[in-house]
C-alpha atoms as a PDB file:
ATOM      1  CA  UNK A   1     -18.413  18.033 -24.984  1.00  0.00           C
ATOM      2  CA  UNK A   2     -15.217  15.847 -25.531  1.00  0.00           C
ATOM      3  CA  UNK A   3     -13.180  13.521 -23.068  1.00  0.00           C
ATOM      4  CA  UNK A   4     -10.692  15.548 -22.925  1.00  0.00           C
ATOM      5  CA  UNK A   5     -12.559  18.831 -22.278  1.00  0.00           C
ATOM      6  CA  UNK A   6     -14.311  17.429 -19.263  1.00  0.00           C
ATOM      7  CA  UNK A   7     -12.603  17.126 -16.300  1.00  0.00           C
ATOM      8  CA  UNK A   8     -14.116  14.770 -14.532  1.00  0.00           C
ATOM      9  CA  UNK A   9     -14.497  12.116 -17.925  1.00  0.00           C
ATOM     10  CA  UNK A  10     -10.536  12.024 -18.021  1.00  0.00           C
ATOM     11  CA  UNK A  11      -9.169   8.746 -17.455  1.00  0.00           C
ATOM     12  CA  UNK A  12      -6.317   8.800 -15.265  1.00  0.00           C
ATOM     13  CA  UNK A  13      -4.484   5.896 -15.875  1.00  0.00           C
ATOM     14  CA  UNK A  14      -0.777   4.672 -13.994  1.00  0.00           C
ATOM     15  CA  UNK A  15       0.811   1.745 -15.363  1.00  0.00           C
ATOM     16  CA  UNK A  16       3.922   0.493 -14.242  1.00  0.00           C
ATOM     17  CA  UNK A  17       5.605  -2.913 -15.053  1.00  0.00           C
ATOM     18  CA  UNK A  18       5.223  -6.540 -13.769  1.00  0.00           C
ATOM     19  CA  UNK A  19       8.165  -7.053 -11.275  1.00  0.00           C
ATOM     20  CA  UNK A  20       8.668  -5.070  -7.713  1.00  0.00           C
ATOM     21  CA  UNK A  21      11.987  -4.128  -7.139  1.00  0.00           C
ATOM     22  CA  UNK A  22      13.993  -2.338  -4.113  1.00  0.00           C
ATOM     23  CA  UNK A  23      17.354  -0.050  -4.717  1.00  0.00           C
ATOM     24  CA  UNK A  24      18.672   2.825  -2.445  1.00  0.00           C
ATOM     25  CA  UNK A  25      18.650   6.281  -3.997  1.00  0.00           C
ATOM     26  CA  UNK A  26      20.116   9.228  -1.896  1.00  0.00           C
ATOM     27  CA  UNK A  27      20.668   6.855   0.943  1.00  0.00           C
ATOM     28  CA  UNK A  28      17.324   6.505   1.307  1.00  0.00           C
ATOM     29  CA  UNK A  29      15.628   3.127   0.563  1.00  0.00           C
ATOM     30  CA  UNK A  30      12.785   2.839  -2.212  1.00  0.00           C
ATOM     31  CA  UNK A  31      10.571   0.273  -3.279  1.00  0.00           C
ATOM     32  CA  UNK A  32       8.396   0.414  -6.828  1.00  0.00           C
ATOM     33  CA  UNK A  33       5.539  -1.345  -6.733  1.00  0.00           C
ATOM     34  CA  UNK A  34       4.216  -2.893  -9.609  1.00  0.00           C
ATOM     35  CA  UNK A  35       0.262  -0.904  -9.078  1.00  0.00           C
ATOM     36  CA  UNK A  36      -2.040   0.250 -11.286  1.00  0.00           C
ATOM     37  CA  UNK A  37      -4.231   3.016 -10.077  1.00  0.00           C
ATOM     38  CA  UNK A  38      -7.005   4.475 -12.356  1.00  0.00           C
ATOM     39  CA  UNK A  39      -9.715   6.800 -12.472  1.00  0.00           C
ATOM     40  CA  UNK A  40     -13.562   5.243 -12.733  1.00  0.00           C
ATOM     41  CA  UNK A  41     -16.278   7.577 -12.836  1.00  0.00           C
ATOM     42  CA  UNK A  42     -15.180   9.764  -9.523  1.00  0.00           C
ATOM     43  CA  UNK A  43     -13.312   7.202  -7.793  1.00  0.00           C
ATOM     44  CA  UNK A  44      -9.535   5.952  -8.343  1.00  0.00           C
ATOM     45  CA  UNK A  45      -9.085   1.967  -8.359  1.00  0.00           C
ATOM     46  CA  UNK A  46      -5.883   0.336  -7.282  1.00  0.00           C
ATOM     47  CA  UNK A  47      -4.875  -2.420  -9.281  1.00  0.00           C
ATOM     48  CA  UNK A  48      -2.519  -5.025  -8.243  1.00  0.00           C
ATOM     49  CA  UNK A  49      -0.823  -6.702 -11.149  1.00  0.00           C
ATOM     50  CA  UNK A  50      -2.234  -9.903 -12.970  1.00  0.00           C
ATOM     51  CA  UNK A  51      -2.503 -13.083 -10.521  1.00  0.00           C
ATOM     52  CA  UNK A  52       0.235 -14.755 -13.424  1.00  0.00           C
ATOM     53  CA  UNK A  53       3.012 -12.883 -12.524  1.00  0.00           C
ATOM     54  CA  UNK A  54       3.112 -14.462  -8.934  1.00  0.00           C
ATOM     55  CA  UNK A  55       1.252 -17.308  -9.177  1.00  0.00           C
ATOM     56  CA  UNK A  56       4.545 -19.856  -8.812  1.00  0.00           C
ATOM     57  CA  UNK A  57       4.900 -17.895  -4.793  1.00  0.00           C
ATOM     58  CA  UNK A  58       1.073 -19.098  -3.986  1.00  0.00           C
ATOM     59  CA  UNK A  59       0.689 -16.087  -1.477  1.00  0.00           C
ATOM     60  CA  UNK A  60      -0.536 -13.103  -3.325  1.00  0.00           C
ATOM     61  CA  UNK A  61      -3.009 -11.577  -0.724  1.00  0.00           C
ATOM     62  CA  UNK A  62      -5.126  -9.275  -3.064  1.00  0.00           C
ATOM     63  CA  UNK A  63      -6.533  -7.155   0.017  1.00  0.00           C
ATOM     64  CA  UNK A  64      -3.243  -6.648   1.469  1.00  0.00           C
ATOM     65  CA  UNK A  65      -1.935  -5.034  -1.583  1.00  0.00           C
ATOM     66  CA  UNK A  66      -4.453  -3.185  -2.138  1.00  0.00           C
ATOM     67  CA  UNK A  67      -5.015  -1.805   1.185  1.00  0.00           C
ATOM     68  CA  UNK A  68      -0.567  -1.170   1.477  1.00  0.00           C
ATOM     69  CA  UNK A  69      -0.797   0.861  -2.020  1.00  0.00           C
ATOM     70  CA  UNK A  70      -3.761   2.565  -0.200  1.00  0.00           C
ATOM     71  CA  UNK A  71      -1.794   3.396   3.021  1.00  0.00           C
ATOM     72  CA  UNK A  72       1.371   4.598   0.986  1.00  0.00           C
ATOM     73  CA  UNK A  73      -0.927   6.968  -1.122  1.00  0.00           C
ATOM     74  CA  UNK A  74      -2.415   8.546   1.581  1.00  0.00           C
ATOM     75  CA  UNK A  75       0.785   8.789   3.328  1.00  0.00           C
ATOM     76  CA  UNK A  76       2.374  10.789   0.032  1.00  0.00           C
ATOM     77  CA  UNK A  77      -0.869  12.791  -0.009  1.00  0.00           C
ATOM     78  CA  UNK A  78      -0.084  13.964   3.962  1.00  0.00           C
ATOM     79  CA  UNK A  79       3.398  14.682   3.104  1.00  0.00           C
ATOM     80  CA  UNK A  80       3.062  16.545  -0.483  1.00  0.00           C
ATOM     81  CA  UNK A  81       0.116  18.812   1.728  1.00  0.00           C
ATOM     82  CA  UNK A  82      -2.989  18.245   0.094  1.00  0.00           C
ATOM     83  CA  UNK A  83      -3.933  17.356   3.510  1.00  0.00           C
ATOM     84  CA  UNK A  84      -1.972  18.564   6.132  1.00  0.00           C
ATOM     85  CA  UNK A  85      -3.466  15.630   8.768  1.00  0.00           C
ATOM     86  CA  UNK A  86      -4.933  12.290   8.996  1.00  0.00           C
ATOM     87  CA  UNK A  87      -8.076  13.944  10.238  1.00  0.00           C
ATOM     88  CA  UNK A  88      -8.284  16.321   7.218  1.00  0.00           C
ATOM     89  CA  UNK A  89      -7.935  13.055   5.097  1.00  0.00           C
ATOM     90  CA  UNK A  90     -10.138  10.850   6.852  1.00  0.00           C
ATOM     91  CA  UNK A  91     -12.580  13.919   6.140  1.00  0.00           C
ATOM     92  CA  UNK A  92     -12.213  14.463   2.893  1.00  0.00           C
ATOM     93  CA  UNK A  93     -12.225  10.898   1.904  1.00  0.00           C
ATOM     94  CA  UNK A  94     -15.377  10.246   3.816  1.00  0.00           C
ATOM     95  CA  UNK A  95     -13.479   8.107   6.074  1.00  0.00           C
ATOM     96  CA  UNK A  96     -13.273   7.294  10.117  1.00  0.00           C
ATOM     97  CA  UNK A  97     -10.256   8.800  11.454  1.00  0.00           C
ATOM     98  CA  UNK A  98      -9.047   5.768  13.502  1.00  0.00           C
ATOM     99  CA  UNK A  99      -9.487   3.565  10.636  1.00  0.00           C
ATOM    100  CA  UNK A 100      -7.585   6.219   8.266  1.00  0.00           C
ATOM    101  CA  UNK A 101      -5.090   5.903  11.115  1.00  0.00           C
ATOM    102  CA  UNK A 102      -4.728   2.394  11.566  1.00  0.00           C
ATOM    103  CA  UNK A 103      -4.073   2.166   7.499  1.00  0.00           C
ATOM    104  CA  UNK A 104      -1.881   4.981   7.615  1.00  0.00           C
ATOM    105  CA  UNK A 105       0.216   3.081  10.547  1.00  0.00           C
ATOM    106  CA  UNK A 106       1.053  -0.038   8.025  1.00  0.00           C
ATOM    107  CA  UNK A 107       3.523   2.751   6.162  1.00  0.00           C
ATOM    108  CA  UNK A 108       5.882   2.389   9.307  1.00  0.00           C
ATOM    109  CA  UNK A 109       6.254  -1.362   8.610  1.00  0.00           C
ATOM    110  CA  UNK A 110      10.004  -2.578   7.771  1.00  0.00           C
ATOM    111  CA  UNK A 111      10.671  -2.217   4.076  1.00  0.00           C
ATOM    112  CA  UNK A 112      11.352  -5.626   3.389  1.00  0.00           C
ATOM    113  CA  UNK A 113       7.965  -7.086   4.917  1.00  0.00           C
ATOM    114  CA  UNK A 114       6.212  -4.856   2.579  1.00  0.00           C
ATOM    115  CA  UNK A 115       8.214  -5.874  -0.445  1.00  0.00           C
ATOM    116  CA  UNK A 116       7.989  -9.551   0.702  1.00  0.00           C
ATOM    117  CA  UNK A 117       3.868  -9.198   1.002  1.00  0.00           C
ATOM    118  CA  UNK A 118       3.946  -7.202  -2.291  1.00  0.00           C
ATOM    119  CA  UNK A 119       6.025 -10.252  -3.919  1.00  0.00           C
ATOM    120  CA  UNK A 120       3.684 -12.720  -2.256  1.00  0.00           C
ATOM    121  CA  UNK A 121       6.080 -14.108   0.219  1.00  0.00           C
ATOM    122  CA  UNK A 122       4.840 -13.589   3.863  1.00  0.00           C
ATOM    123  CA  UNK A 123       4.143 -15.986   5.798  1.00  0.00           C
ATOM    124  CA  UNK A 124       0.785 -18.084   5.694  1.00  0.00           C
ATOM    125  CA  UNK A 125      -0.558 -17.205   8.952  1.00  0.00           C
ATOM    126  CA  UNK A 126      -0.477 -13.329   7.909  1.00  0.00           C
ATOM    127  CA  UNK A 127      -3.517 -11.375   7.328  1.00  0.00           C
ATOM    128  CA  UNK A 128      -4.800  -8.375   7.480  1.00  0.00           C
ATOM    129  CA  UNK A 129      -6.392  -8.205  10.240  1.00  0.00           C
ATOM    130  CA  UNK A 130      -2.240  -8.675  12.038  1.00  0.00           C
ATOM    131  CA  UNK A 131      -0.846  -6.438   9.849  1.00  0.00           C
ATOM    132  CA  UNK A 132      -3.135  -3.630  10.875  1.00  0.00           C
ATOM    133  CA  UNK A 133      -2.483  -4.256  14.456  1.00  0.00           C
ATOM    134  CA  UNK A 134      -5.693  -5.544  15.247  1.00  0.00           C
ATOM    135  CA  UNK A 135      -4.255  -8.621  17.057  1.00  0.00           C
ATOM    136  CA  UNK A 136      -1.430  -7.455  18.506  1.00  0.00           C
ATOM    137  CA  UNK A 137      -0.386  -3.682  18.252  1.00  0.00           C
ATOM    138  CA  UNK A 138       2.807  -3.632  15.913  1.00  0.00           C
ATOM    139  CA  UNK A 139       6.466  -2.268  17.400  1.00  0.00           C
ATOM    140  CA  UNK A 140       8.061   0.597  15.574  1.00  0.00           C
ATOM    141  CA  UNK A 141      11.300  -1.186  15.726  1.00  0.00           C
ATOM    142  CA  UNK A 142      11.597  -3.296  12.558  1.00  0.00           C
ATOM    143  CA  UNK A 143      13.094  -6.412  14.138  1.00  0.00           C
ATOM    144  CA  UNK A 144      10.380  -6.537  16.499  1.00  0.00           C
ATOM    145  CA  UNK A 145       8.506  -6.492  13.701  1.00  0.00           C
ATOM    146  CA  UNK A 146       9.925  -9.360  11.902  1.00  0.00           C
ATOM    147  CA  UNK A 147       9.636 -11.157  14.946  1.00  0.00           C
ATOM    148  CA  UNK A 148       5.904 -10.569  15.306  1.00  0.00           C
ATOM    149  CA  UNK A 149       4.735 -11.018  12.132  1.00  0.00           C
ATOM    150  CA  UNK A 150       6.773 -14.480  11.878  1.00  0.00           C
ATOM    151  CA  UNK A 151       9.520 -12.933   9.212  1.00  0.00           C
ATOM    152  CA  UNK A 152      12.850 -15.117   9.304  1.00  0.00           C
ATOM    153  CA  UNK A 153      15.473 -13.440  10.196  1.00  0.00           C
ATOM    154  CA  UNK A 154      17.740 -12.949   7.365  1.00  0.00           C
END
């Protein structure tokens, strides 16, 4: 049987280029991210791009990404309907729900603190651990969010 005949042997493969970038489209604000995501065996990889391409900013937090392209996937899975709740998700992915939740609560983080983590410009003292609302729980309202997270105001 060939590669391309069998289903599950397809590579899936997502490239985009090196640079993120923000622009408004229909009044609504959108920002590419420069991710890889492809299919190993039965499991799909996100893949941030090469260390190179931010290496001058010195705070390219490899987890972070990751787990922000991870939140923003499920979140387009939940509103395409391939799962119509975080529970359904959290099931089919073999997840916890609260921890599918928590993830799937970093999507309601201002758009520029996820382009400036995706860029590698947050501030030092942010981890993971903060963004996820582990340390303190994060504000819906974005300049409370700046605030928090120890974003400048601009």
């Amino acid at each position: 049987m060939s590669e391309t005949t069998n289903p599950r042997r397809r590579a899936i493969r997502i490239e985009a280029g090196t640079n993120a970038r923000s622009y408004v489209s229909g009044g609504q604000r959108v920002t590419w991210v420069p991710l890889k995501i492809q299919r190993r065996q039965n499991r799909k990889l996100l893949i941030p791009p090469t260390p190179d391409a931010t290496a001058a900013t010195g705070g390219f937090d490899v987890p972070m990404i990751k787990t922000l392209g991870k939140a923003f996937y499920w979140k387009r899975l939940i509103d395409d309907g391939t799962y119509p709740t975080i529970a359904e998700l959290a099931r089919a992915l073999k997840l916890e729900h609260g921890w599918a939740a928590e993830i799937l609560r970093m999507t309601l983080l201002a758009p520029d603190i996820v382009e400036a983590i995706f860029e590698g410009r947050q501030p030092r003292h942010l981890n993971l651990h903060a963004l996820r609302g582990r340390i303190a729980v994060l504000p819906r309202d974005w300049t409370e969010q700046r605030r928090l997270l120890g974003f400048t105001a601009r």
